[in-house]
Protein backbone atom coordinates (compact mmCIF):
# COMPACT_ATOMS: atom_id res chain seq x y z
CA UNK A 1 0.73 -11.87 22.10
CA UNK A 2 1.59 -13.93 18.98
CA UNK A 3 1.22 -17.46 20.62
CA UNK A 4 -1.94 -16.48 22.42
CA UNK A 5 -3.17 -15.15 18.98
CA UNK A 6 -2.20 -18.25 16.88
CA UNK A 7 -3.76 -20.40 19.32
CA UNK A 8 -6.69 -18.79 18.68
CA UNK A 9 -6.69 -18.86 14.78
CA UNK A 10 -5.80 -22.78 15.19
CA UNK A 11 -8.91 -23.44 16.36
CA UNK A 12 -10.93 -21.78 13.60
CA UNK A 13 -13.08 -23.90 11.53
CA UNK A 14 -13.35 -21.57 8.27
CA UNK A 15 -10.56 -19.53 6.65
CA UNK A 16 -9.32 -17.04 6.22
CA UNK A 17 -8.90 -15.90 9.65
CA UNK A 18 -7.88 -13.15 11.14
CA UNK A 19 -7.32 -11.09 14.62
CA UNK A 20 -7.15 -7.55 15.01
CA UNK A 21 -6.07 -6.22 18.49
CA UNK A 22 -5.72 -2.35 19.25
CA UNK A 23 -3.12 -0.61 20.86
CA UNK A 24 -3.04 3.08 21.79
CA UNK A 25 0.48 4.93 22.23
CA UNK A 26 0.34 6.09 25.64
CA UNK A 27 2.48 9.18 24.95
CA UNK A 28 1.04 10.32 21.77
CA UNK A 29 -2.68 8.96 22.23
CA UNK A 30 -1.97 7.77 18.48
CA UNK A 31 -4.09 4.11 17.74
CA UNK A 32 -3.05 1.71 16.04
CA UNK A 33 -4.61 -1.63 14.68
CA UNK A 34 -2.28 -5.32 15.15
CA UNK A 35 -3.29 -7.49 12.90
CA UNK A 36 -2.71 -11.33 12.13
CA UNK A 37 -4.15 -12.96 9.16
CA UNK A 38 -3.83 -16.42 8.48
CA UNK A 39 -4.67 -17.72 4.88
CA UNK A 40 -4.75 -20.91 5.49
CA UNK A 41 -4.63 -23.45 8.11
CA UNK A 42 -1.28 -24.31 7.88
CA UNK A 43 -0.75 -20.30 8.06
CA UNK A 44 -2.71 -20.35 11.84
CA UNK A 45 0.97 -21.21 13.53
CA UNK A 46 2.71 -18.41 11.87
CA UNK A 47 0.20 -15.82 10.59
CA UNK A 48 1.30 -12.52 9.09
CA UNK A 49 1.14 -9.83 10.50
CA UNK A 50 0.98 -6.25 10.10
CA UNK A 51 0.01 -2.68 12.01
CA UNK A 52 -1.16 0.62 10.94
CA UNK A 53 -2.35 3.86 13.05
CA UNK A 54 -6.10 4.87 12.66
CA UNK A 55 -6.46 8.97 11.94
CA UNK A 56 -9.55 11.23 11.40
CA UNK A 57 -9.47 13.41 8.33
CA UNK A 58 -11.98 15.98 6.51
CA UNK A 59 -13.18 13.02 4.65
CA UNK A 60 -13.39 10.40 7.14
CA UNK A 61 -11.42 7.97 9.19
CA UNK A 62 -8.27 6.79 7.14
CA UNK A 63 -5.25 4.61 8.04
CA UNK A 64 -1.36 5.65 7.60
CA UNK A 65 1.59 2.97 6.85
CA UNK A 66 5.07 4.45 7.45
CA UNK A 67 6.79 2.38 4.73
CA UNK A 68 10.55 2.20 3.65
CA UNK A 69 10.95 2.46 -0.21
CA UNK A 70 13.29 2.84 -2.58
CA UNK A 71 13.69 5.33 -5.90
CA UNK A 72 15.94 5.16 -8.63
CA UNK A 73 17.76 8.55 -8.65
CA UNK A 74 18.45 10.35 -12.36
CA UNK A 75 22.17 8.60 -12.23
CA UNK A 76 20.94 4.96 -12.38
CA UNK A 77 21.20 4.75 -8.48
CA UNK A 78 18.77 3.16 -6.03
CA UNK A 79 18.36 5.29 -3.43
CA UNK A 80 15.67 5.05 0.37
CA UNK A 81 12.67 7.45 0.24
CA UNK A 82 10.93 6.82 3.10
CA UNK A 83 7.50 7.25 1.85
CA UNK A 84 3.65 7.37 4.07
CA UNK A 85 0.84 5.56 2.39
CA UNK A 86 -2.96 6.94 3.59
CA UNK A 87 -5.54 4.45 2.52
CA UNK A 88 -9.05 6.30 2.50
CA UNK A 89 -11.94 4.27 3.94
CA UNK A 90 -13.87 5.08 0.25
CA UNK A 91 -10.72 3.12 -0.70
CA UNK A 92 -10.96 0.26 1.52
CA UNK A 93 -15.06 -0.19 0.53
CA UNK A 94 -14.11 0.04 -3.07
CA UNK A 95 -11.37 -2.72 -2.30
CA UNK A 96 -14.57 -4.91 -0.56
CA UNK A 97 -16.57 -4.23 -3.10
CA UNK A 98 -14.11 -5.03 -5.98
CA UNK A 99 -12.55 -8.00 -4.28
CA UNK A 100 -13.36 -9.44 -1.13
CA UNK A 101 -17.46 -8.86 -1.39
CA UNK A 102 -18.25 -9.47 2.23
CA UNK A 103 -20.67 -6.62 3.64
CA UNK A 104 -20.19 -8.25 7.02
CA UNK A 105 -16.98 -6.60 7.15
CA UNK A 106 -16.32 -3.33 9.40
CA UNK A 107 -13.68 -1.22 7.83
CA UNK A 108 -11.09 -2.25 10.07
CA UNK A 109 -11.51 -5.96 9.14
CA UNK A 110 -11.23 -4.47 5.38
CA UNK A 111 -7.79 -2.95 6.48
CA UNK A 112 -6.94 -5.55 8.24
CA UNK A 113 -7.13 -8.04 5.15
CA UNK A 114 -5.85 -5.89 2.71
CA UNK A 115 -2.66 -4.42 4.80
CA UNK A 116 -1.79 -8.45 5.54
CA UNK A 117 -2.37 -9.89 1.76
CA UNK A 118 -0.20 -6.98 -0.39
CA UNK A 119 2.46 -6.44 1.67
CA UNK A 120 4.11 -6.23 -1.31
CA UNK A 121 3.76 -2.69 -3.40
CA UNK A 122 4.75 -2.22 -6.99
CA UNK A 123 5.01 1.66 -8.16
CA UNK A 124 4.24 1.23 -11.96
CA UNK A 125 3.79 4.45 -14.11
CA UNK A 126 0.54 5.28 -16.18
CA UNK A 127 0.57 5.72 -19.66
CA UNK A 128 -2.01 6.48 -22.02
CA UNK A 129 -3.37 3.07 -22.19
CA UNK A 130 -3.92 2.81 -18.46
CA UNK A 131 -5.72 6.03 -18.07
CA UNK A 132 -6.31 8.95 -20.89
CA UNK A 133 -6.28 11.57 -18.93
CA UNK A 134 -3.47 10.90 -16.63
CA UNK A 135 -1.41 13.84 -17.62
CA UNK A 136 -3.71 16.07 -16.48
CA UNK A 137 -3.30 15.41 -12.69
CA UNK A 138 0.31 16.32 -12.56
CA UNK A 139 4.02 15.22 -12.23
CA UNK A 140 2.84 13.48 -8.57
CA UNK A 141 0.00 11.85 -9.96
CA UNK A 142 1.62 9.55 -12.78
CA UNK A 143 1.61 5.92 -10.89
CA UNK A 144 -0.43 3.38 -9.66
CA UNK A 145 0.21 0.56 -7.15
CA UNK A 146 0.10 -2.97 -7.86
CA UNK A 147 -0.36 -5.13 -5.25
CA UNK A 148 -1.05 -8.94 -5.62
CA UNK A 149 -4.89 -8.33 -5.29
CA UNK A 150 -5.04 -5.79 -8.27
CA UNK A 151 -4.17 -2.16 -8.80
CA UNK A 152 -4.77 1.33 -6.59
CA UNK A 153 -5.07 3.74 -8.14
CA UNK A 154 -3.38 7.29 -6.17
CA UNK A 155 -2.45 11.50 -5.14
CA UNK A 156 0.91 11.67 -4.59
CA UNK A 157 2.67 14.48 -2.93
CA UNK A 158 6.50 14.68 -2.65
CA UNK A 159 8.48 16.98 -0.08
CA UNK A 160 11.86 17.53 -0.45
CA UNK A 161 14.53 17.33 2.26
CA UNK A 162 15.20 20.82 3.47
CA UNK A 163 17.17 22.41 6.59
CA UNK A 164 16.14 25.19 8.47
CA UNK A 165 17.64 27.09 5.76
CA UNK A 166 15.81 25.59 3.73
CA UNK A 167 19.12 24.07 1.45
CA UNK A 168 18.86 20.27 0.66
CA UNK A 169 20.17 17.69 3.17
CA UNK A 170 22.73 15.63 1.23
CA UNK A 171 21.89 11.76 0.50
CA UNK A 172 18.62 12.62 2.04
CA UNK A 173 16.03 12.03 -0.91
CA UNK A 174 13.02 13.62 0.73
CA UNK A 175 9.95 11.75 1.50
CA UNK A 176 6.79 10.33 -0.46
CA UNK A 177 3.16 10.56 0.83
CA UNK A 178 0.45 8.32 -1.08
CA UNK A 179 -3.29 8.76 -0.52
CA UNK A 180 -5.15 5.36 -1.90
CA UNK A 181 -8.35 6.35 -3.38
CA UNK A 182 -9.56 3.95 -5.90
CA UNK A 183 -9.13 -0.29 -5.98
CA UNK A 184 -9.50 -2.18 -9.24
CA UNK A 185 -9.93 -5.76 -9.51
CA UNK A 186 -7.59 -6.96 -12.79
CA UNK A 187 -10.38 -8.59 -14.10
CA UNK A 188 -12.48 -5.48 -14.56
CA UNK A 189 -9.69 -3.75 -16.19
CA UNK A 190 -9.94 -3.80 -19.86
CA UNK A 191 -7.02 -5.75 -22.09
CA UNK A 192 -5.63 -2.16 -23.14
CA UNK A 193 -5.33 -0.97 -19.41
CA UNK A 194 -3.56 -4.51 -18.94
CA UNK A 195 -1.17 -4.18 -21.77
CA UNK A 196 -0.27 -0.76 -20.90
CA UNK A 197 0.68 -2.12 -17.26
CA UNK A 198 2.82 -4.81 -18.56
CA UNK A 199 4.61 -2.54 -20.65
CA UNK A 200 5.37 -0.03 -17.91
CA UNK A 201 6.42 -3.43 -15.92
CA UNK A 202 8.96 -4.37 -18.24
CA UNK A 203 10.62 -0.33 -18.73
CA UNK A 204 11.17 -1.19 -14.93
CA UNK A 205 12.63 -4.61 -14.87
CA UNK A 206 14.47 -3.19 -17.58
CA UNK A 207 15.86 -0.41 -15.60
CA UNK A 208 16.35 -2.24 -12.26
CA UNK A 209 18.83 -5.46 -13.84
CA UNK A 210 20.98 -2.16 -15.67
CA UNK A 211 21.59 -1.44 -11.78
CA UNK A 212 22.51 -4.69 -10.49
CA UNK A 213 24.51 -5.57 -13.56
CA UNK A 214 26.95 -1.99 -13.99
C-alpha cells in the first residue's frame, strides 16, 4: 500500500498532502482510518503515517488511539500504562478552527492531519495559572496535552489493574483513558497560561533526569 500511496502524494502539486484509506476488521466489524501525510515534498517518498478506529458515541462519532505511555510511579520509577486517547469530533472542529482553518475539511481529513503532525504527546499538569478552576474537576482531571500544534485540553479516567478477585495484578499499573475535548492554539493563550506551562515543563524535566541519573 505504502509505495502505491507515495506515488500518489509525489505527484501532488500543493502541500500538505495527505491519503486516508479505510479498513474494516473483518472479525470485529471495527473501522479504522490509514493515514499518510506528507508535509512536504521531500516527505511524499516517506510520509508518516498513522491509524485510528472510528466509534459512535452519545455525543457523536469520535476516534480511539491505543497508545503505549509511560508514568512515573511514587518511588522515582518509570513505569508502562498503556493508556486510550478518544478525540471528540467537537475536538477535532475546535482543532480546525484554532489551527488549520480549512472548512473544506471533513472530520476525517481533520483526524487525519492532526493524528500524523503530534505524534508526539506531552502530559503536563495544570496549575492555577493555566486554568483557575482546575481543582474543581478532580484528581483525573489535572493535565493537559501538549502536542507540537498547541495544547488539549482533557477528562481523564484511570482503572486500576484488578483480578477476578478483584486484588491488584503486580507490575501491572492499570490503564489510562483520555477524552480530548478542547484545542488551543499557543498564540491565543494568554502569557500567564504560558508561564504556568513552562513551569510545570521544567518540575518534569526536573523529575525525569533524577531517573536517568540515580
Amino acid at each position: 500500500m505504502l509505495p502505491k500511496i507515495a506515488k500518489e502524494l509525489m505527484k501532488e502539486r500543493r502541500f500538505p498532502a495527505w491519503r486516508i484509506c479505510e479498513y474494516i476488521v473483518p472479525e470485529s466489524g471495527f473501522k479504522y482510518n490509514l493515514c499518510f501525510y506528507a508535509e512536504f515534498p521531500v516527505n511524499a517518498y516517506s510520509p508518516t503515517n498513522m491509524h485510528y478506529c472510528i466509534m459512535d458515541t452519545d455525543g457523536g462519532k469520535a476516534i480511539i488511539r491505543a497508545i503505549k505511555g509511560q508514568c512515573i510511579k511514587p518511588d522515582g520509577v518509570l513505569a508502562e500504562l498503556r493508556q486510550v486517547h478518544l478525540y471528540t469530533y467537537h475536538f477535532l472542529e475546535q482543532y480546525n478552527k484554532r489551527f488549520i482553518n480549512n472548512d473544506a475539511l471533513s472530520h476525517d481529513e481533520i483526524a487525519c492531519i492532526f493524528s500524523c503532525r503530534n505524534k508526539i504527546i506531552t502530559p503536563t499538569r495544570m496549575n492555577e495559572k493555566v486554568n483557575k478552576n482546575y481543582k474543581k474537576h478532580g484528581e483525573f482531571n489535572s493535565h493537559i496535552y501538549e502536542v507540537r500544534d498547541g495544547v488539549c485540553f482533557a477528562r481523564t479516567a484511570f482503572e486500576k489493574a484488578e483480578d477476578e478477585h478483584s486484588n491488584l495484578i503486580p507490575g501491572d499499573e492499570g490503564s489510562l483513558l483520555v477524552i480530548y475535548t478542547t484545542f488551543m492554539n499557543k498564540d491565543d493563550m494568554c502569557d500567564e497560561q504560558l508561564q504556568g506551562i513552562d513551569e510545570e515543563q521544567q518540575i518534569l524535566f526536573e523529575s525525569i533526569r533524577e531517573i536517568y541519573h540515580k
